[in-house]
PDB file of N, CA and C in Angstrom:
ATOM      1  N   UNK A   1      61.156 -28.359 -31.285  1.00  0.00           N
ATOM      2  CA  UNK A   1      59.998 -29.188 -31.546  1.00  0.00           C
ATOM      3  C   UNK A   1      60.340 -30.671 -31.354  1.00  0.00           C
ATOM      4  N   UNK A   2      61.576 -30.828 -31.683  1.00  0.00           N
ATOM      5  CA  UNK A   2      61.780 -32.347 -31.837  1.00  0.00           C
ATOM      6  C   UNK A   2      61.931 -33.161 -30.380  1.00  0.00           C
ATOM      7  N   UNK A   3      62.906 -31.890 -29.558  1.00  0.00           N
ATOM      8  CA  UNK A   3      62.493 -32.205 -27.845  1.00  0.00           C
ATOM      9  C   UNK A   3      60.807 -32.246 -27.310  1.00  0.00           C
ATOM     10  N   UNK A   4      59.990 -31.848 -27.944  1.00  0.00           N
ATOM     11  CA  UNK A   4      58.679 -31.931 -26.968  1.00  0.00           C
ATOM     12  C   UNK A   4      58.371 -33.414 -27.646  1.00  0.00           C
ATOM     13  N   UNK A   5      58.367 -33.626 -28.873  1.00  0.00           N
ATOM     14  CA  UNK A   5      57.981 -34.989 -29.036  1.00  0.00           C
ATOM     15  C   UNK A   5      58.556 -36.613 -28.558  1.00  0.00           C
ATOM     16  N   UNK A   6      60.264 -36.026 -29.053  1.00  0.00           N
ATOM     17  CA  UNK A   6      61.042 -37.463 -28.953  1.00  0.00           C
ATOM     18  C   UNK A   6      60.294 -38.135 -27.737  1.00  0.00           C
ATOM     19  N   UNK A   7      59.961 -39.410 -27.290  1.00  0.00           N
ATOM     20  CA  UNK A   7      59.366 -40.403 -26.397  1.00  0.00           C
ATOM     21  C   UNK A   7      58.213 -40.209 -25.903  1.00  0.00           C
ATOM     22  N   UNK A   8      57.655 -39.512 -26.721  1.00  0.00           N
ATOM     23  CA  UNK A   8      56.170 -38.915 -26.325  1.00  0.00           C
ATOM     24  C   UNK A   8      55.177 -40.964 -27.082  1.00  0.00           C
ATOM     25  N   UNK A   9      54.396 -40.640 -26.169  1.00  0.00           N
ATOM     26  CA  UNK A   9      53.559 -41.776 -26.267  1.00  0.00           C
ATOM     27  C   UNK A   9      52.158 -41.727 -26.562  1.00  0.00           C
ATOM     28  N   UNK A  10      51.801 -42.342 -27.749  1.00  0.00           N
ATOM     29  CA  UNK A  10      49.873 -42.300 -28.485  1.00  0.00           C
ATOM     30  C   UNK A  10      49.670 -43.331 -27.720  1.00  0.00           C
ATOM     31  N   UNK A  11      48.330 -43.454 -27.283  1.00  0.00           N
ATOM     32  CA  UNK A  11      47.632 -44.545 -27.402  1.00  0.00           C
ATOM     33  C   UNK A  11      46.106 -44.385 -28.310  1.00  0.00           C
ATOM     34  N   UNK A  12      46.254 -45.567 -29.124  1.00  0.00           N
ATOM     35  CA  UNK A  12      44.872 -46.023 -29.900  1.00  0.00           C
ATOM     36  C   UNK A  12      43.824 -47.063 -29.578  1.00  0.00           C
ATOM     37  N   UNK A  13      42.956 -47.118 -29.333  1.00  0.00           N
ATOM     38  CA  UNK A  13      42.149 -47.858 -29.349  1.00  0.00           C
ATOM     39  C   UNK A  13      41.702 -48.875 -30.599  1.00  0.00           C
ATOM     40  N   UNK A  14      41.331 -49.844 -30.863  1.00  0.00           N
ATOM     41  CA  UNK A  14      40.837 -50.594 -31.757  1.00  0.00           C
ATOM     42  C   UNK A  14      40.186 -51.504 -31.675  1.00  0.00           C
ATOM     43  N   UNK A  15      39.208 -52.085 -32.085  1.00  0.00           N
ATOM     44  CA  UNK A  15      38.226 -53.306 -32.184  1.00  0.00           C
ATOM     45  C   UNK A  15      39.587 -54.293 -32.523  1.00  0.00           C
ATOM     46  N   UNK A  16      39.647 -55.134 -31.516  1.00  0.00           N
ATOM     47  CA  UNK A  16      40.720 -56.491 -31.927  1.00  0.00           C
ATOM     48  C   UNK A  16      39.692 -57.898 -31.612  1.00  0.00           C
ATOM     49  N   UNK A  17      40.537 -58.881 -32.219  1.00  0.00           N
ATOM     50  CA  UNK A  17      40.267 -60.183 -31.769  1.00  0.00           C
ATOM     51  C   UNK A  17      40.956 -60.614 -30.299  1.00  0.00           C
ATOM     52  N   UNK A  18      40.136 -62.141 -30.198  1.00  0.00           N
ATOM     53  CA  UNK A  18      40.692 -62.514 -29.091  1.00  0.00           C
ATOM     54  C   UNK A  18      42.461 -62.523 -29.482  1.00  0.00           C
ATOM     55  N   UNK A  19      43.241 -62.709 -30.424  1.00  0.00           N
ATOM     56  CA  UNK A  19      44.232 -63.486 -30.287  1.00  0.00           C
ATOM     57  C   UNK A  19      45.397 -62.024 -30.402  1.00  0.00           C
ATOM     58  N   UNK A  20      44.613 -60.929 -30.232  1.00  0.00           N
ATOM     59  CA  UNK A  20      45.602 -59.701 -30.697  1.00  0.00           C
ATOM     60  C   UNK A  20      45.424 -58.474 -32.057  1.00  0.00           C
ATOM     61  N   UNK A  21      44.763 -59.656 -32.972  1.00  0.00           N
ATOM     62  CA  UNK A  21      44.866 -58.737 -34.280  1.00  0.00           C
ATOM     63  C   UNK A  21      43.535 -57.863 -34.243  1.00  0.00           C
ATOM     64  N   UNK A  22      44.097 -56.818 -35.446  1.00  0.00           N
ATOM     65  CA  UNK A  22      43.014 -55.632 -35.236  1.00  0.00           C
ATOM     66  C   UNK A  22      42.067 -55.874 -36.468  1.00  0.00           C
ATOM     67  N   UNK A  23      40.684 -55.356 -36.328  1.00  0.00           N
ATOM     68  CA  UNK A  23      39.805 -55.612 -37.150  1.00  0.00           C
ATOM     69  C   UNK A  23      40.563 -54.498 -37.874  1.00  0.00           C
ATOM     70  N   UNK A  24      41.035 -54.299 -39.283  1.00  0.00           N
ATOM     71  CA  UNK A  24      41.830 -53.350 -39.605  1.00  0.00           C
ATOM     72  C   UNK A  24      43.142 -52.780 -39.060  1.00  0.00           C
ATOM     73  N   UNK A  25      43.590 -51.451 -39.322  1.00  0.00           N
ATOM     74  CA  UNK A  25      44.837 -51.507 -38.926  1.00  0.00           C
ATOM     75  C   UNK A  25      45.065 -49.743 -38.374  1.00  0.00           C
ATOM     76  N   UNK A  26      45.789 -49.705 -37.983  1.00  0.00           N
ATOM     77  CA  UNK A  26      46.666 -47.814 -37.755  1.00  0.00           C
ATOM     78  C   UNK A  26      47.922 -47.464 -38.380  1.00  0.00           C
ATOM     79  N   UNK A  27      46.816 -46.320 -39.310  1.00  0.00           N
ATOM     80  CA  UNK A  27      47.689 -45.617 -40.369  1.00  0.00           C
ATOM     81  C   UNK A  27      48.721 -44.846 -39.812  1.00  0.00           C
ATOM     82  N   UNK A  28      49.443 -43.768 -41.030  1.00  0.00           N
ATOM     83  CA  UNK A  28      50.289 -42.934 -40.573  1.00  0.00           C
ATOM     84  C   UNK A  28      49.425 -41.864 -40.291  1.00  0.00           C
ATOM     85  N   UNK A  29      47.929 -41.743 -40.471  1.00  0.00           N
ATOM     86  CA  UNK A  29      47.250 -40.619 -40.851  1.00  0.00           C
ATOM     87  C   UNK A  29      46.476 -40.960 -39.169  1.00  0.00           C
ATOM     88  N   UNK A  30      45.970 -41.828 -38.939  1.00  0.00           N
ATOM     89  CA  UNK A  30      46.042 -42.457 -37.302  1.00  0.00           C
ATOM     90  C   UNK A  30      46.901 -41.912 -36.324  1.00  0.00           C
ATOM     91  N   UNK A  31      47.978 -41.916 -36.641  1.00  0.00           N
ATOM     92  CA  UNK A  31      48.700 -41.631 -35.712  1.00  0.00           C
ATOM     93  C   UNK A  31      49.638 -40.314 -35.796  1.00  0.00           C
ATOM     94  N   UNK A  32      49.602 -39.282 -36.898  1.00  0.00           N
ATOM     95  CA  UNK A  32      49.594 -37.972 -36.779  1.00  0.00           C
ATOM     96  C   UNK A  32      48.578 -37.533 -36.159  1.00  0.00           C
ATOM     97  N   UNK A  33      46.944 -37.889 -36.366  1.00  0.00           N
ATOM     98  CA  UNK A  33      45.943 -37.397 -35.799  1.00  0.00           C
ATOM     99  C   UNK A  33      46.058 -37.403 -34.308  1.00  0.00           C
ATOM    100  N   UNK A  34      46.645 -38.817 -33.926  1.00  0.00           N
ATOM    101  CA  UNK A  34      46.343 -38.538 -32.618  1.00  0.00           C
ATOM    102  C   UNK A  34      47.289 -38.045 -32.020  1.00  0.00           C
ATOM    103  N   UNK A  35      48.373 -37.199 -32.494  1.00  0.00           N
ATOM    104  CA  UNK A  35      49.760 -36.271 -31.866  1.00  0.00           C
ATOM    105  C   UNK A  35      49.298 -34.949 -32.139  1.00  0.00           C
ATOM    106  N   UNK A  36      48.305 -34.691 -33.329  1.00  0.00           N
ATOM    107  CA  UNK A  36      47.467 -33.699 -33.143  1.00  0.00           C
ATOM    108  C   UNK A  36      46.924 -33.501 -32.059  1.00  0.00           C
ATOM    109  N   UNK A  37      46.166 -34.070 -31.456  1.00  0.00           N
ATOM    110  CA  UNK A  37      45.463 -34.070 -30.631  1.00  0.00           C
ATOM    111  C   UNK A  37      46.154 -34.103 -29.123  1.00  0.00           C
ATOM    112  N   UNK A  38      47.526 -34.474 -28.985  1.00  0.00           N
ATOM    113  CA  UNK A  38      48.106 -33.943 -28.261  1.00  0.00           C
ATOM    114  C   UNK A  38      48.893 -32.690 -28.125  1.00  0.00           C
ATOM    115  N   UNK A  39      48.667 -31.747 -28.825  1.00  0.00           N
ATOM    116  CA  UNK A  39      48.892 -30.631 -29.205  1.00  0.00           C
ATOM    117  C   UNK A  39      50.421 -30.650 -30.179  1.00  0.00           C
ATOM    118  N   UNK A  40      51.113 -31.811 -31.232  1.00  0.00           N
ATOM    119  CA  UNK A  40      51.520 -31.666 -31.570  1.00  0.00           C
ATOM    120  C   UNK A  40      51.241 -30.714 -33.067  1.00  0.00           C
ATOM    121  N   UNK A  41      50.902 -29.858 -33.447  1.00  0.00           N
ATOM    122  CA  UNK A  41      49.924 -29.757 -34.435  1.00  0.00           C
ATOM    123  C   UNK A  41      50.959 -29.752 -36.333  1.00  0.00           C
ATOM    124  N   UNK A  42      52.333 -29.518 -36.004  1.00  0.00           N
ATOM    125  CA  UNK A  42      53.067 -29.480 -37.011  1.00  0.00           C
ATOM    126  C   UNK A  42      53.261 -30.787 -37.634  1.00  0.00           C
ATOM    127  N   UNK A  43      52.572 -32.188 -37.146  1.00  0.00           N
ATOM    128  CA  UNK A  43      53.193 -33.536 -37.790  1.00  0.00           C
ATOM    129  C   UNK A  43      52.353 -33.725 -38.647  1.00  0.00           C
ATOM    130  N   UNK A  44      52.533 -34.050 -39.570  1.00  0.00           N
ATOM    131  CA  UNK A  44      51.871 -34.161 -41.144  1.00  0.00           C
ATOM    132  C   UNK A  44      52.138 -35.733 -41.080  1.00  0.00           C
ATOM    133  N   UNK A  45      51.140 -36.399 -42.018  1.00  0.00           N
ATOM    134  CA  UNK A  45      51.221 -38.364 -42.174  1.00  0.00           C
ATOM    135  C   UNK A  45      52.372 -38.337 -42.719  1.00  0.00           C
ATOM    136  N   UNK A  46      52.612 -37.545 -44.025  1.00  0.00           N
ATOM    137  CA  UNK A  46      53.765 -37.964 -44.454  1.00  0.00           C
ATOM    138  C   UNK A  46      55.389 -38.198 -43.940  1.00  0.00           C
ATOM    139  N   UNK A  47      55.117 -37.366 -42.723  1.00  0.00           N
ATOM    140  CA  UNK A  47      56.570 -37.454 -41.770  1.00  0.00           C
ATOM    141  C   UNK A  47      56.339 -38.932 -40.707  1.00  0.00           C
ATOM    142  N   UNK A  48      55.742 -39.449 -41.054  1.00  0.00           N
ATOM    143  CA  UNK A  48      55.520 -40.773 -40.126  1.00  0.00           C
ATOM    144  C   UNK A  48      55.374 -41.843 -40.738  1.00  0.00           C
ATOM    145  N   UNK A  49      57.200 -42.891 -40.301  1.00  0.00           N
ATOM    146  CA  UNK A  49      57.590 -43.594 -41.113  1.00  0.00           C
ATOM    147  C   UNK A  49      57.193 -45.243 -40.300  1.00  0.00           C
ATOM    148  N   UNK A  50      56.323 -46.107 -41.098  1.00  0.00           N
ATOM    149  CA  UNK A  50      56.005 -47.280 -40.920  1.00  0.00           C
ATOM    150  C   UNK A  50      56.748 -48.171 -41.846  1.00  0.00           C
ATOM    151  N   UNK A  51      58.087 -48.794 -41.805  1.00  0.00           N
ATOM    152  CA  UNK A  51      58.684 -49.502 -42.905  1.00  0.00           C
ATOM    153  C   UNK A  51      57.823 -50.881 -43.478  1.00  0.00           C
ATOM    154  N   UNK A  52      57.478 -51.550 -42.133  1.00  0.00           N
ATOM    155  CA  UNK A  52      56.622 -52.752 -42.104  1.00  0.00           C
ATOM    156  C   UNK A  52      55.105 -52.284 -42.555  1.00  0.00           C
ATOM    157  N   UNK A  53      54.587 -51.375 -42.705  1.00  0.00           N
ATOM    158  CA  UNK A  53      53.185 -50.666 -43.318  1.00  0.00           C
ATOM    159  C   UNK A  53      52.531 -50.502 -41.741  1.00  0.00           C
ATOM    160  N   UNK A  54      51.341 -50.359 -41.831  1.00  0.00           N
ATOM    161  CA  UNK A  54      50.167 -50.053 -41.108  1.00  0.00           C
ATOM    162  C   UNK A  54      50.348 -51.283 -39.743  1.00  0.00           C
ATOM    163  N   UNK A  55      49.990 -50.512 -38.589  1.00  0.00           N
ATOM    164  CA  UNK A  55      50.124 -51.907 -37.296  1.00  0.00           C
ATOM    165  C   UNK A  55      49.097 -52.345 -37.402  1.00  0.00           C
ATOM    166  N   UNK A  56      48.956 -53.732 -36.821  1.00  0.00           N
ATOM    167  CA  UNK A  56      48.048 -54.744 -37.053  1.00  0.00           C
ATOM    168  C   UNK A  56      47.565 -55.423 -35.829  1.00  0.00           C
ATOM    169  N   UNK A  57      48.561 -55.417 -35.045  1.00  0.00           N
ATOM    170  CA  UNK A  57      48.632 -56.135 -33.565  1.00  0.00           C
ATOM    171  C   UNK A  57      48.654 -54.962 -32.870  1.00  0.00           C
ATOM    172  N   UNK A  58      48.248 -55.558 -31.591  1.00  0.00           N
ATOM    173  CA  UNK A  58      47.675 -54.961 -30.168  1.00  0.00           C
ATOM    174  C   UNK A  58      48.986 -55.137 -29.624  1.00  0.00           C
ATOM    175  N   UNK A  59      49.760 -53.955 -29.227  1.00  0.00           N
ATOM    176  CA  UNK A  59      50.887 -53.737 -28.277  1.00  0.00           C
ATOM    177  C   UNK A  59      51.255 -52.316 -28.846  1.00  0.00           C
ATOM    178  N   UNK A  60      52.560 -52.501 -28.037  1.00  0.00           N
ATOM    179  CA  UNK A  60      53.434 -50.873 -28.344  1.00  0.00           C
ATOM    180  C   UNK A  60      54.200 -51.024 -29.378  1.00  0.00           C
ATOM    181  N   UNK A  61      54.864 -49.832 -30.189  1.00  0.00           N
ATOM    182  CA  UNK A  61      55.255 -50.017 -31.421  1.00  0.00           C
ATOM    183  C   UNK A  61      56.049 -48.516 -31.428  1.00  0.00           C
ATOM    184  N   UNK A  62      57.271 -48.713 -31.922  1.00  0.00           N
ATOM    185  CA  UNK A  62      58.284 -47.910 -31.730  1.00  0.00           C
ATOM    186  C   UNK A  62      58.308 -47.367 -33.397  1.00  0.00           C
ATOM    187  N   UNK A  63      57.768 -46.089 -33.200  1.00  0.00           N
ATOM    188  CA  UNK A  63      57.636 -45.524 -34.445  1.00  0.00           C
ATOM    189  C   UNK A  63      58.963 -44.194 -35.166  1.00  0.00           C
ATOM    190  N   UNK A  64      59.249 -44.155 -35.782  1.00  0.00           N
ATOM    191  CA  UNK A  64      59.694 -42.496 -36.426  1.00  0.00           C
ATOM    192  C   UNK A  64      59.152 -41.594 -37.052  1.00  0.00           C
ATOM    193  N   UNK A  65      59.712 -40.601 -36.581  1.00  0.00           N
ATOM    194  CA  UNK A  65      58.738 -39.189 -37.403  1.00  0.00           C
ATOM    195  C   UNK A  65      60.155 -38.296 -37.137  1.00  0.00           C
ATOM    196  N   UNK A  66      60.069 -38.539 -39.112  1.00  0.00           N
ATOM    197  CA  UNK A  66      60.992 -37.828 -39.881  1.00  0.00           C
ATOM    198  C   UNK A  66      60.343 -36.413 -39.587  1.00  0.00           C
ATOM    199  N   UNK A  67      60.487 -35.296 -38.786  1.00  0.00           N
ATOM    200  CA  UNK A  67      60.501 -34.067 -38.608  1.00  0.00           C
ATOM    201  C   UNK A  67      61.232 -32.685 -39.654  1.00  0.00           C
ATOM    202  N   UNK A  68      62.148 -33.461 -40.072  1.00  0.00           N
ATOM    203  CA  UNK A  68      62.959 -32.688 -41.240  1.00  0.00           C
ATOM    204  C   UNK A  68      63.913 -34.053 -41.738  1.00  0.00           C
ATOM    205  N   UNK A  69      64.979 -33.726 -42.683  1.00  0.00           N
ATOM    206  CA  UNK A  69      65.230 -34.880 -43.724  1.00  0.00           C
ATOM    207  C   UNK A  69      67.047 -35.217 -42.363  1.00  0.00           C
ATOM    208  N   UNK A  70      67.406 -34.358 -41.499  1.00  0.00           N
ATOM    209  CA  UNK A  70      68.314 -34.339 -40.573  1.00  0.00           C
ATOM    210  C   UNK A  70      67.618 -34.770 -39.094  1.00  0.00           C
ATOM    211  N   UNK A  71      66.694 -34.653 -38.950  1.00  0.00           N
ATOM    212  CA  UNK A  71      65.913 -34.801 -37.272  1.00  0.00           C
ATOM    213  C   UNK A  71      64.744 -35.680 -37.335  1.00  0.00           C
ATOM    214  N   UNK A  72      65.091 -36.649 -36.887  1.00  0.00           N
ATOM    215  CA  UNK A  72      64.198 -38.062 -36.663  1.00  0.00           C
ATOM    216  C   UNK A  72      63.772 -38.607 -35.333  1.00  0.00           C
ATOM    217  N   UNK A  73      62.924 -38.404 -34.542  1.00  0.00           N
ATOM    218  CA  UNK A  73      62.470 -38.503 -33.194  1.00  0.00           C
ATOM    219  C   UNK A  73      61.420 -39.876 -33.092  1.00  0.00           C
ATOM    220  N   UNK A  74      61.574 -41.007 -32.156  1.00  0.00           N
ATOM    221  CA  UNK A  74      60.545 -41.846 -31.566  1.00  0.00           C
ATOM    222  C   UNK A  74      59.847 -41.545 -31.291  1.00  0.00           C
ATOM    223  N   UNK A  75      58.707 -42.028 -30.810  1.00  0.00           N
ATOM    224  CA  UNK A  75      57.735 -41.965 -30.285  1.00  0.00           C
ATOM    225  C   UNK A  75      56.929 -43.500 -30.208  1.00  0.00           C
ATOM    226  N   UNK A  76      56.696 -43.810 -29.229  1.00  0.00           N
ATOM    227  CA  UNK A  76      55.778 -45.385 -28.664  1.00  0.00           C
ATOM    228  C   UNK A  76      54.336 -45.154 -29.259  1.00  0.00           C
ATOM    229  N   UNK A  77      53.933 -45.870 -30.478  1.00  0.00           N
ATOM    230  CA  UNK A  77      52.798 -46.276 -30.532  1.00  0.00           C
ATOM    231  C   UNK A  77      51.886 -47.340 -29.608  1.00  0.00           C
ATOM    232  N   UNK A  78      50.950 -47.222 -28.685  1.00  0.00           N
ATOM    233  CA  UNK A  78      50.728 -48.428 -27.745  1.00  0.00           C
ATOM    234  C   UNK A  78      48.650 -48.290 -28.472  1.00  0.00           C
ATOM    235  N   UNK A  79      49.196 -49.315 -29.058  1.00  0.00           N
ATOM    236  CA  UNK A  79      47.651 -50.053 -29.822  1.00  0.00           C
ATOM    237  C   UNK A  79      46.704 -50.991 -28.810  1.00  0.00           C
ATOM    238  N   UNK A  80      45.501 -50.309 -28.188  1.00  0.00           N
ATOM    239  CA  UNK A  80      44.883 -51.144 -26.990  1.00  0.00           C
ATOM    240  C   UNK A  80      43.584 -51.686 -28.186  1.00  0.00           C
ATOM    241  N   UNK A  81      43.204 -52.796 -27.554  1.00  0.00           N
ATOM    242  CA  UNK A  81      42.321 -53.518 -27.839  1.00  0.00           C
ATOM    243  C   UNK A  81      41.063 -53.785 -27.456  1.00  0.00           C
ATOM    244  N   UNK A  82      40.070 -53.683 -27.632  1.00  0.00           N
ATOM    245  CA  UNK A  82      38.406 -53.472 -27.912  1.00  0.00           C
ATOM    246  C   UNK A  82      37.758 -54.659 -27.863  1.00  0.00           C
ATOM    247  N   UNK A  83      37.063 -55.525 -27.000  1.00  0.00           N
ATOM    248  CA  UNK A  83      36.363 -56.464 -28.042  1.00  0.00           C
ATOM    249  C   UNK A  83      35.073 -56.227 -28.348  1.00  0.00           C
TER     250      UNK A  83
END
């Protein structure tokens, strides 16, 4: 499991401002959903670790997902912007 995910890449959409920031933000619950939706279906929010909290800004964002308490895999959050 941890091979189909490691460097696998979300993209989100969001209502942003001109200068980058998001009208609100992307959860851990955001971004399990949308690995759901790439047929990851075993990632739960709680395995998806944001140290800095919730993203805020419009770019890519190098996330972890604790898979078990031994196997920790990346994955590129890339946050696009809306106006």
């Amino acid at each position: 499991m941890a091979e189909k995910i490691d460097g696998t890449t979300v993209q989100l959409t969001r209502k942003a401002s001109v200068d980058g920031r998001l009208f609100g933000s992307v959860s851990t619950a955001d971004i399990a959903e949308a690995l759901h939706a790439q047929g990851h279906a075993s990632v739960e929010k709680s395995m998806v670790r944001l140290p800095q909290g919730p993203l805020k800004l419009v770019g890519d964002e190098h996330v972890q997902i604790a898979l078990h308490s031994d196997v920790v895999v990346t994955v590129t959050v890339s946050v696009l912007g809306e106006q």
